[in-house]
N, C-alpha and C. Protein backbone atom coordinates (compact mmCIF):
# COMPACT_ATOMS: atom_id res chain seq x y z
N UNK A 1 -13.63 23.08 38.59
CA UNK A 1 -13.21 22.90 37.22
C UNK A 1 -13.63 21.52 36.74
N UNK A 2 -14.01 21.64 35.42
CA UNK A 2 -14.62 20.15 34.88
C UNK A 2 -13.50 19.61 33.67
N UNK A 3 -13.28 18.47 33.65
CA UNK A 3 -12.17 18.30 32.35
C UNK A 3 -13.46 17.34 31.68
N UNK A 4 -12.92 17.26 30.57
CA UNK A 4 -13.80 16.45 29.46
C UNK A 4 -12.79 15.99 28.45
N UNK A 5 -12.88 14.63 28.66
CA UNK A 5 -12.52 13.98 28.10
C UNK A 5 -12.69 12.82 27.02
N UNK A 6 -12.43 12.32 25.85
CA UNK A 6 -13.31 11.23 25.29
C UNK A 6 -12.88 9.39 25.60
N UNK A 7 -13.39 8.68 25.91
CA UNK A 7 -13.27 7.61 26.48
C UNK A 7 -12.87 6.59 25.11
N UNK A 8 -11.87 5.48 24.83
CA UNK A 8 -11.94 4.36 24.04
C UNK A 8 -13.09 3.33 24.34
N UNK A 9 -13.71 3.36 25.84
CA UNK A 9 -14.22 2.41 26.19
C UNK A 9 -15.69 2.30 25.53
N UNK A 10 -16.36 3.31 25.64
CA UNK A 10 -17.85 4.04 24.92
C UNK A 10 -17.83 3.45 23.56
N UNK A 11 -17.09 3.08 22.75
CA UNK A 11 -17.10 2.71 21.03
C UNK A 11 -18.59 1.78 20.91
N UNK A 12 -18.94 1.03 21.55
CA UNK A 12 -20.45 0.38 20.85
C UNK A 12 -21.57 0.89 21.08
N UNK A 13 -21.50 2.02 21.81
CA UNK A 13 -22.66 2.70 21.62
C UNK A 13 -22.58 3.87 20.34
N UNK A 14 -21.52 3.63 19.83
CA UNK A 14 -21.62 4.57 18.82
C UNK A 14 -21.91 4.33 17.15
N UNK A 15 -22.69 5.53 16.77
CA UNK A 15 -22.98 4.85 14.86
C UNK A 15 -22.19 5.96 14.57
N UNK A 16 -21.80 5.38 13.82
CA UNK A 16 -20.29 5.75 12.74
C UNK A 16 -20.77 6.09 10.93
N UNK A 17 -20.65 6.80 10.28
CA UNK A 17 -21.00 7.25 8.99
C UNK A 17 -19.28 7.27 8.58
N UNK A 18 -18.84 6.43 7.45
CA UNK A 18 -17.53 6.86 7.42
C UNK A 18 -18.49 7.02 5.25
N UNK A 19 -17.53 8.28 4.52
CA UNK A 19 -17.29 8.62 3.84
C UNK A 19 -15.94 8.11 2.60
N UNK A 20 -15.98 7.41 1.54
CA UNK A 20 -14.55 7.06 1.30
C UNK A 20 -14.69 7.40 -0.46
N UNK A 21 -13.85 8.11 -0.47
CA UNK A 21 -13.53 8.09 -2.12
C UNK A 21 -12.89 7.13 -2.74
N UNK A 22 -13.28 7.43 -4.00
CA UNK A 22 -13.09 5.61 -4.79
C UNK A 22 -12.02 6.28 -5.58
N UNK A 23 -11.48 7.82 -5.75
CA UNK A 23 -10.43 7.67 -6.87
C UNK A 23 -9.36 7.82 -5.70
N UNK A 24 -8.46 7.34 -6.64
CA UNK A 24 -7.11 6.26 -5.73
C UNK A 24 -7.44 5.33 -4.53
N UNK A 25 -8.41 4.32 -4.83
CA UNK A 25 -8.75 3.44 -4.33
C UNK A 25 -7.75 2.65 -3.74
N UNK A 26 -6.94 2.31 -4.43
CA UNK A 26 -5.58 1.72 -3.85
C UNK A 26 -5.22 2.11 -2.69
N UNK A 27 -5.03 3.37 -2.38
CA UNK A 27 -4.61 3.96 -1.14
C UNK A 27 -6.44 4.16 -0.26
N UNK A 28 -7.25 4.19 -0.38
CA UNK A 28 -8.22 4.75 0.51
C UNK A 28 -8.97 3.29 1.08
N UNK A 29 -9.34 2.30 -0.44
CA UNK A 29 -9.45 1.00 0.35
C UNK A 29 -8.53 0.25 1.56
N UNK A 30 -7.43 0.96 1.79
CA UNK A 30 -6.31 0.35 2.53
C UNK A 30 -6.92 1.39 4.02
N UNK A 31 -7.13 2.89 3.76
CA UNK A 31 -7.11 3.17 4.85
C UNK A 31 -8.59 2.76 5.34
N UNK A 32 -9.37 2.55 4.50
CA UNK A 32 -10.86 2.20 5.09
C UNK A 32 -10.56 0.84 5.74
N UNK A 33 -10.18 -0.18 5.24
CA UNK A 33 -9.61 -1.53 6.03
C UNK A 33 -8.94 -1.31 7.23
N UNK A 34 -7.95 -0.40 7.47
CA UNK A 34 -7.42 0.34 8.96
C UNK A 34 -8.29 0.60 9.88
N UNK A 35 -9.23 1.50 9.13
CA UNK A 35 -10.15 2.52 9.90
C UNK A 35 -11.41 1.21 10.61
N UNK A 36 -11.75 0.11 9.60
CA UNK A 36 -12.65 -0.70 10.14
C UNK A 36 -12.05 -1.78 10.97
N UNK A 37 -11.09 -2.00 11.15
CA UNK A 37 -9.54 -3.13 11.99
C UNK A 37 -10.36 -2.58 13.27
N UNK A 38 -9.85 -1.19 13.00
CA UNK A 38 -9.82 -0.18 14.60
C UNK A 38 -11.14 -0.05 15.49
N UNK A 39 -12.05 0.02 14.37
CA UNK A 39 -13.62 0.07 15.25
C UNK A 39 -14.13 -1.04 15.40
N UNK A 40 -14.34 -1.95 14.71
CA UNK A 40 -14.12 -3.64 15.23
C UNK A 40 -13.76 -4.06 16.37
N UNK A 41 -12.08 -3.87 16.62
CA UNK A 41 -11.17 -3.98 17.53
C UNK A 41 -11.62 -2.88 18.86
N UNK A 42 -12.37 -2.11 18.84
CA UNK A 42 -13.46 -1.56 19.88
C UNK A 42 -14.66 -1.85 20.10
N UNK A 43 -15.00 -2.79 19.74
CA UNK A 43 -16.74 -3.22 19.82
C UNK A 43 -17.56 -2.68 19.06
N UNK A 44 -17.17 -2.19 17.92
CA UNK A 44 -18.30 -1.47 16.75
C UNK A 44 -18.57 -2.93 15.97
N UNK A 45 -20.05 -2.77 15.41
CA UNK A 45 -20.06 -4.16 14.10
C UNK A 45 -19.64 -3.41 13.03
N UNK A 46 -19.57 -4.03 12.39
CA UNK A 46 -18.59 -3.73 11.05
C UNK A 46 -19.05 -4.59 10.21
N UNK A 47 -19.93 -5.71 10.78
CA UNK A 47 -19.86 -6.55 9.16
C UNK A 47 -21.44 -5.92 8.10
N UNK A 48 -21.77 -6.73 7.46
CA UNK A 48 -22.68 -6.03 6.43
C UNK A 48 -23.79 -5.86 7.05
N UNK A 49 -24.34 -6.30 7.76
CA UNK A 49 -26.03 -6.35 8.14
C UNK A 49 -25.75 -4.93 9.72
N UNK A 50 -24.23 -4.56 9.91
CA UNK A 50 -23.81 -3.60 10.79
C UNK A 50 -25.16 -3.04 11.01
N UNK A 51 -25.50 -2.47 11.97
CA UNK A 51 -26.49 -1.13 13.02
C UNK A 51 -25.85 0.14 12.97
N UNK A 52 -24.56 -0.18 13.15
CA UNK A 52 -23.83 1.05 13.72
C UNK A 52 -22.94 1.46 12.64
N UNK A 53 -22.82 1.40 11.74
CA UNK A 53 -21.87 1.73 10.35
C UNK A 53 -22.46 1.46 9.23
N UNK A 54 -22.26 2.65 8.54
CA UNK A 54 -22.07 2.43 7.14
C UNK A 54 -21.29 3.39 6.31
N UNK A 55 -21.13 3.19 5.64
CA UNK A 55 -20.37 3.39 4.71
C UNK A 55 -20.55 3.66 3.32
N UNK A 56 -20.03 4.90 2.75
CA UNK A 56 -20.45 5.66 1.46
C UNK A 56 -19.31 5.86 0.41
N UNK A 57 -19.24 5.36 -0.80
CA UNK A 57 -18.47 5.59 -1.66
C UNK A 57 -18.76 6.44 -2.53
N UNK A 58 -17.82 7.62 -2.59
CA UNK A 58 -18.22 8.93 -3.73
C UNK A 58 -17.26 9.09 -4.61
N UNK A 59 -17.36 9.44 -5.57
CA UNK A 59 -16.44 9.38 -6.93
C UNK A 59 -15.10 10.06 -6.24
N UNK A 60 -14.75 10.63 -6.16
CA UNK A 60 -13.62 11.69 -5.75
C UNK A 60 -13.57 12.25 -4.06
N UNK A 61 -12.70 12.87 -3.69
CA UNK A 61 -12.40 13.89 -2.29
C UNK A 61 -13.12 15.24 -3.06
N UNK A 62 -13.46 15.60 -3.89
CA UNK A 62 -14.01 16.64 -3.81
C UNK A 62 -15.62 16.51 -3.68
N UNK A 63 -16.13 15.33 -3.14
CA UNK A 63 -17.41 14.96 -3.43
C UNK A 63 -17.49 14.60 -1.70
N UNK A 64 -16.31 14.97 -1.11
CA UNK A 64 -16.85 13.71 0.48
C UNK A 64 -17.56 15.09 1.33
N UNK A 65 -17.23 16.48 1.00
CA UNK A 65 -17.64 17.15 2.11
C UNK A 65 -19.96 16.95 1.58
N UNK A 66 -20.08 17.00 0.35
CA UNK A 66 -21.52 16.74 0.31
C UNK A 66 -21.73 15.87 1.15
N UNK A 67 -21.55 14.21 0.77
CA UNK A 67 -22.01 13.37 1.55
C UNK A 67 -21.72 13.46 3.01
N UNK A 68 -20.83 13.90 3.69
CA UNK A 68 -20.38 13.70 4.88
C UNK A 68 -21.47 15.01 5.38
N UNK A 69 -21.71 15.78 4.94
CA UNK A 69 -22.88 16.65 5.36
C UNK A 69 -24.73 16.02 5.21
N UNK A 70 -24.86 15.20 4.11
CA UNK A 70 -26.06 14.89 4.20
C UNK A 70 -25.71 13.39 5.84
N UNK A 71 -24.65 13.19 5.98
CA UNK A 71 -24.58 12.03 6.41
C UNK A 71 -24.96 13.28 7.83
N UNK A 72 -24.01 13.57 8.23
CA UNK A 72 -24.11 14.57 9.92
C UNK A 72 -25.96 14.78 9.87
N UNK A 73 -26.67 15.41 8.78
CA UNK A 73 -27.33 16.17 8.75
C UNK A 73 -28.50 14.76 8.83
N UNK A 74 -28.47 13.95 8.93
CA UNK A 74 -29.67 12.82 9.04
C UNK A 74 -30.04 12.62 10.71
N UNK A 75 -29.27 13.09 11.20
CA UNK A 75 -29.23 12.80 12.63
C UNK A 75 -28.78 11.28 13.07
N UNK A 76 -28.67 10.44 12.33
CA UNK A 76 -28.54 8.68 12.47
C UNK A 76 -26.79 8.68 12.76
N UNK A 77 -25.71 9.27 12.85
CA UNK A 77 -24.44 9.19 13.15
C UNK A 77 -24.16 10.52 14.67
N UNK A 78 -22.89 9.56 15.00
CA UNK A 78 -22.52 10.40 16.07
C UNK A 78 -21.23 11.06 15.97
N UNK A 79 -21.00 10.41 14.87
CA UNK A 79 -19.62 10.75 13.83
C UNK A 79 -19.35 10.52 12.37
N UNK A 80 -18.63 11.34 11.68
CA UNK A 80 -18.73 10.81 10.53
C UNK A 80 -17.50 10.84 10.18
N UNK A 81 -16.76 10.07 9.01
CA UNK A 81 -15.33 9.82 9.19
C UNK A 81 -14.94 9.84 7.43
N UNK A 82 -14.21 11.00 7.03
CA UNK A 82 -13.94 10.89 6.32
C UNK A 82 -12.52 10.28 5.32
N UNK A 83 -12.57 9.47 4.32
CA UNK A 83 -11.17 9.13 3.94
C UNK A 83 -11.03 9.31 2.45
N UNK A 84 -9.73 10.01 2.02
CA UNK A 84 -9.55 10.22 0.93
C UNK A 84 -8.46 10.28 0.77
N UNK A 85 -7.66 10.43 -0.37
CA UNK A 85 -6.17 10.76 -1.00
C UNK A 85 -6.24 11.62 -2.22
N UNK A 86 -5.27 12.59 -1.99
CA UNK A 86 -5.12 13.47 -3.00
C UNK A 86 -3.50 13.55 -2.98
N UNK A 87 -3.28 13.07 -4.21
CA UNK A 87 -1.94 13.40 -4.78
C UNK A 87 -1.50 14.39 -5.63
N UNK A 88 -0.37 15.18 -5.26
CA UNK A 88 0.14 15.90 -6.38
C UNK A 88 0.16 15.55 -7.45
N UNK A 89 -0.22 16.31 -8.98
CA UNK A 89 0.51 15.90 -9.78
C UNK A 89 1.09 17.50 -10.51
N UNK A 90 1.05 17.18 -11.92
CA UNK A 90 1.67 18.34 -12.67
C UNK A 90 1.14 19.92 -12.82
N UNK A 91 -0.34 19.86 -12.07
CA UNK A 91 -1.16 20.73 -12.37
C UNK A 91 -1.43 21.30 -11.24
N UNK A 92 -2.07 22.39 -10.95
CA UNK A 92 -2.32 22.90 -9.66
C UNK A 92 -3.98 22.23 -9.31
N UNK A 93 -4.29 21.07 -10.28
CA UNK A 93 -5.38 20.62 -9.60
C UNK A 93 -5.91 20.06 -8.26
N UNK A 94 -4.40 20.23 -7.63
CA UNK A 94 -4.04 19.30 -6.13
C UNK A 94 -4.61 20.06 -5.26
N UNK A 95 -4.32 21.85 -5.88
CA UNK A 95 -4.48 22.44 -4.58
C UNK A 95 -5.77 23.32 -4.24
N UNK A 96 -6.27 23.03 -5.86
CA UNK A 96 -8.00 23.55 -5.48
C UNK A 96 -8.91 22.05 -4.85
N UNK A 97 -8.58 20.81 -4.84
CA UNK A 97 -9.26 19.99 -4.39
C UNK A 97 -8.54 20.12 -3.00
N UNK A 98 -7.66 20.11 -2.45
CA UNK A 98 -7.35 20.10 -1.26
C UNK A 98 -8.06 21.22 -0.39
N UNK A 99 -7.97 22.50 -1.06
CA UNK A 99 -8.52 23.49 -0.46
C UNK A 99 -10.08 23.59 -0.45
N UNK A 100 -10.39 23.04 -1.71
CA UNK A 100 -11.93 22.50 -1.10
C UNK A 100 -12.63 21.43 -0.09
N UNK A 101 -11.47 20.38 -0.22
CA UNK A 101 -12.59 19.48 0.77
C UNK A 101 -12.26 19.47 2.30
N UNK A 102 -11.07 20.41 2.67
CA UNK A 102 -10.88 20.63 3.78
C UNK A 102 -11.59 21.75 4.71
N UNK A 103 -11.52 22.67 3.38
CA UNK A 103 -12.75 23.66 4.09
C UNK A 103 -13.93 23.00 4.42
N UNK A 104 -14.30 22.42 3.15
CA UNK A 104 -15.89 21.44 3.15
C UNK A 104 -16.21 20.60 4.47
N UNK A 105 -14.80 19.56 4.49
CA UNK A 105 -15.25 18.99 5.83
C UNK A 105 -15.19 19.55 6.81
N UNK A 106 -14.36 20.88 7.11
CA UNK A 106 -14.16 21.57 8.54
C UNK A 106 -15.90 22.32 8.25
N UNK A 107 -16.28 22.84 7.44
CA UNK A 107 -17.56 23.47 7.50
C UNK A 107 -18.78 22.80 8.24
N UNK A 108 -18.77 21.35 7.53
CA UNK A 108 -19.77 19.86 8.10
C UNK A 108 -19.74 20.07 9.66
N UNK A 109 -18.71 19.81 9.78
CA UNK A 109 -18.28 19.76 11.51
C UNK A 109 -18.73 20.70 12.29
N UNK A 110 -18.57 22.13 11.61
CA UNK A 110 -18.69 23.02 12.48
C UNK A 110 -20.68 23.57 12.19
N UNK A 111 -20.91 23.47 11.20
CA UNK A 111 -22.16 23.46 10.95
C UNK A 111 -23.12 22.90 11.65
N UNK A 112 -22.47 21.43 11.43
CA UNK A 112 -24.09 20.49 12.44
C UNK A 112 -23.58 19.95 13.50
N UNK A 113 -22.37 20.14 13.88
CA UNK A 113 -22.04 20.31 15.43
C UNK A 113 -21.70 18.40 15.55
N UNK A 114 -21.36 17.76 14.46
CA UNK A 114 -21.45 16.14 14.47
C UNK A 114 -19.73 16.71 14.21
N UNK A 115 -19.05 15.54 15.09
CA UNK A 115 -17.41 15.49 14.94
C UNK A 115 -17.31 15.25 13.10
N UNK A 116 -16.75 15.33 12.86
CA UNK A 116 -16.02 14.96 11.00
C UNK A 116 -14.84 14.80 11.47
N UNK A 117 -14.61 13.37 11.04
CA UNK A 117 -12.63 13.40 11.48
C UNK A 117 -12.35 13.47 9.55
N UNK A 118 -11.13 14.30 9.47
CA UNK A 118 -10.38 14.51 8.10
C UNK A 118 -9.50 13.27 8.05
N UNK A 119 -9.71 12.11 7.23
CA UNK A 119 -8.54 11.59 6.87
C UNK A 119 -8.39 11.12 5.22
N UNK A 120 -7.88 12.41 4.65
CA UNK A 120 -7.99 12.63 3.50
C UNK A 120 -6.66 12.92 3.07
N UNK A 121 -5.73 12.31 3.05
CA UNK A 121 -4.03 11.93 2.90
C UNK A 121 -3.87 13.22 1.43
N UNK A 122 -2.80 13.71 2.13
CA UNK A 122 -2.51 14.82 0.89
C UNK A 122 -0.96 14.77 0.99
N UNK A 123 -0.42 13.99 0.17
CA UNK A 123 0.51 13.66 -0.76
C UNK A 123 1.30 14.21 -1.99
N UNK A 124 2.79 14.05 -1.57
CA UNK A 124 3.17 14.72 -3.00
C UNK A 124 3.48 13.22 -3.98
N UNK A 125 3.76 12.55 -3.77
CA UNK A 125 3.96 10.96 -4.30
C UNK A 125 2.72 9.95 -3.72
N UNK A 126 2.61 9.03 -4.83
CA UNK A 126 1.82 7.58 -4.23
C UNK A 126 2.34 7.33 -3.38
N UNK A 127 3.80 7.14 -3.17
CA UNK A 127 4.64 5.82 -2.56
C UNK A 127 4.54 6.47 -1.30
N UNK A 128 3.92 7.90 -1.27
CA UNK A 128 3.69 8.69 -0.04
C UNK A 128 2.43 8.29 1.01
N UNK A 129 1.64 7.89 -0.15
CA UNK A 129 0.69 7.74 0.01
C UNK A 129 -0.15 6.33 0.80
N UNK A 130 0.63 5.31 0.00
CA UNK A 130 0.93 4.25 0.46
C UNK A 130 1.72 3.80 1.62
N UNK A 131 2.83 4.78 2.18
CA UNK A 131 3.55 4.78 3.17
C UNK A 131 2.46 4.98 4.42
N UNK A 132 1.27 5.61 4.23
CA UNK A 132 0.56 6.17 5.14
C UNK A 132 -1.20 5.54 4.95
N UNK A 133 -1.15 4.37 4.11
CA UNK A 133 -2.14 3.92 4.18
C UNK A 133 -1.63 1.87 4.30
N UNK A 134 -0.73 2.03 5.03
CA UNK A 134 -0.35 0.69 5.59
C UNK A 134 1.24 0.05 5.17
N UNK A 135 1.94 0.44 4.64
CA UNK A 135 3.36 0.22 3.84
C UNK A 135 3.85 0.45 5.17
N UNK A 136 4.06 1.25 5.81
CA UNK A 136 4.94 1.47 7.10
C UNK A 136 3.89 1.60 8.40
N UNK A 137 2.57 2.28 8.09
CA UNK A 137 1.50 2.63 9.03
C UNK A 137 0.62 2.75 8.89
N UNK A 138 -1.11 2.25 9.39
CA UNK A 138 -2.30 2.71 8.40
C UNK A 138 -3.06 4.11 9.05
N UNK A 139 -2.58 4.57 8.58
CA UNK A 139 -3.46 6.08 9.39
C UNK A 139 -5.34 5.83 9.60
N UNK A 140 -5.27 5.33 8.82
CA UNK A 140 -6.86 4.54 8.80
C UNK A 140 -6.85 4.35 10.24
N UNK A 141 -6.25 3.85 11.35
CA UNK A 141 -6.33 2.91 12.26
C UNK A 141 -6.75 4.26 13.26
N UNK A 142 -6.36 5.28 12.85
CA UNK A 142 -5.64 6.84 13.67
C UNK A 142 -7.11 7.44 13.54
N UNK A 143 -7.68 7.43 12.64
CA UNK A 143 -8.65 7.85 11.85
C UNK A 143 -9.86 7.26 12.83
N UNK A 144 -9.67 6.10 13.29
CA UNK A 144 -10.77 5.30 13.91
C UNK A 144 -10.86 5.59 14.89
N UNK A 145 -9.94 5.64 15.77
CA UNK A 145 -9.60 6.28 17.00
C UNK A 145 -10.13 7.33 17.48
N UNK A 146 -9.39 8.19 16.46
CA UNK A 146 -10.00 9.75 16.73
C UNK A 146 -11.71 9.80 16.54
N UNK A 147 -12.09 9.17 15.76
CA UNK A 147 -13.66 8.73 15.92
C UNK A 147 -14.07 8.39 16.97
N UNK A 148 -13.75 7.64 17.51
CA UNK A 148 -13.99 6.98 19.09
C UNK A 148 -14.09 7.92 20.10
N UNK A 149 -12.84 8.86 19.85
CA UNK A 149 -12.52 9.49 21.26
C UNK A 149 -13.86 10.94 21.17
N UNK A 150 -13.73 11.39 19.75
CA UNK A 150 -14.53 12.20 19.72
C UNK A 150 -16.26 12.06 19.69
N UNK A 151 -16.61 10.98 19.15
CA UNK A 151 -17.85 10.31 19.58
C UNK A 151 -18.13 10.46 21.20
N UNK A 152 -17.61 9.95 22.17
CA UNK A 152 -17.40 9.35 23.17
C UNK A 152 -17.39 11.16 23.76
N UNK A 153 -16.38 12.17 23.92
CA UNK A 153 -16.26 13.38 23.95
C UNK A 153 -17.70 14.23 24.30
N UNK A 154 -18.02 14.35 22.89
CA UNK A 154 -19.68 14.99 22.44
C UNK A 154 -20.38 14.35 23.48
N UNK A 155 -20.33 13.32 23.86
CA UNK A 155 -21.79 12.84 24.21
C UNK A 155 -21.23 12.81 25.83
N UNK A 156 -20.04 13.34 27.19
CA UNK A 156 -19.74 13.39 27.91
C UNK A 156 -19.80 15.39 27.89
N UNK A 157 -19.92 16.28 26.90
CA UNK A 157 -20.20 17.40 27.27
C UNK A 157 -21.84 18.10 27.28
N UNK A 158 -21.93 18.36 28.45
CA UNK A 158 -22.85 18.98 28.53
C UNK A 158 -23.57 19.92 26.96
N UNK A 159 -25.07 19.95 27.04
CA UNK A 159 -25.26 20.38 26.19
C UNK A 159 -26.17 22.02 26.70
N UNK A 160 -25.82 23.35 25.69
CA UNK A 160 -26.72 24.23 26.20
C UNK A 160 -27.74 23.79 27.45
N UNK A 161 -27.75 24.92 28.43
CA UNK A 161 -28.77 24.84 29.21
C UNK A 161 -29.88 25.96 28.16
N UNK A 162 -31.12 25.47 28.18
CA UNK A 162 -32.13 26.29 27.34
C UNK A 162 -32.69 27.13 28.68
């Protein structure tokens, strides 16, 4: 029997594509600051002239499953990491964007076979929102992680024998 597992230790050999929507910036700039704490704090570069990261700003969460697919689909990432917030409001507009970009990103993932981590906060309040993008905890940080482990994962499983 073989176990497979993903390692924290592996993080600098890995390029990272993270995805971030700019509406409710408030909450997503907070978790992108988490999410880059965390891969930093593993040996990823992070600063601007980075190798191994970059980073894409798209108008909305209903726009991250495109990019996060042209991103998988370049071959240049070993992960791609998505972050967004969608809040309730008065309209059922919450729940056709939710139901789209979750399908969208689970599709990316399963399509080009590149991990997509979801961290796209779906909220019935800001203050919800904010609770979960550093007020009490930054899920961003969770977000990075799970990047790591699953990066690290993929590249410890065997691939088809042809």
């Amino acid at each position: 029997m073989a176990t497979f597992e993903g390692r924290f230790t592996d993080a600098a050999s890995l390029r990272i594509g993270v995805v971030v929507a700019r509406f409710n910036d408030l909450v997503t700039a907070k978790l992108l600051s988490g999410c880059l704490d965390c891969l930093s704090r593993h040996g990823i570069d992070t600063g601007e002239a980075s190798s191994q990261l970059d980073v894409a700003w798209v108008p909305g969460s209903f726009e991250i499953p495109l990019v996060a697919q042209r991103m998988a689909a370049s071959g240049r990432y070993q992960v791609v990491i998505t972050l967004g917030a969608v809040i309730r409001g008065d309209t059922p507009h919450f729940d056709v964007v939710v139901a789209e970009v979750s399908k969208g990103v689970a599709a990316v993932s399963r399509d080009s076979g590149v991990p997509v981590i979801f961290g796209v906060l779906t909220t019935d309040t800001m203050q919800q929102a904010l609770e979960r993008a550093g007020i009490k905890s930054n899920l961003g940080w969770s977000y990075g992680m799970q990047a790591i482990e699953m990066g690290s994962l993929m590249k410890a499983l065997p691939l088809r024998a042809q």
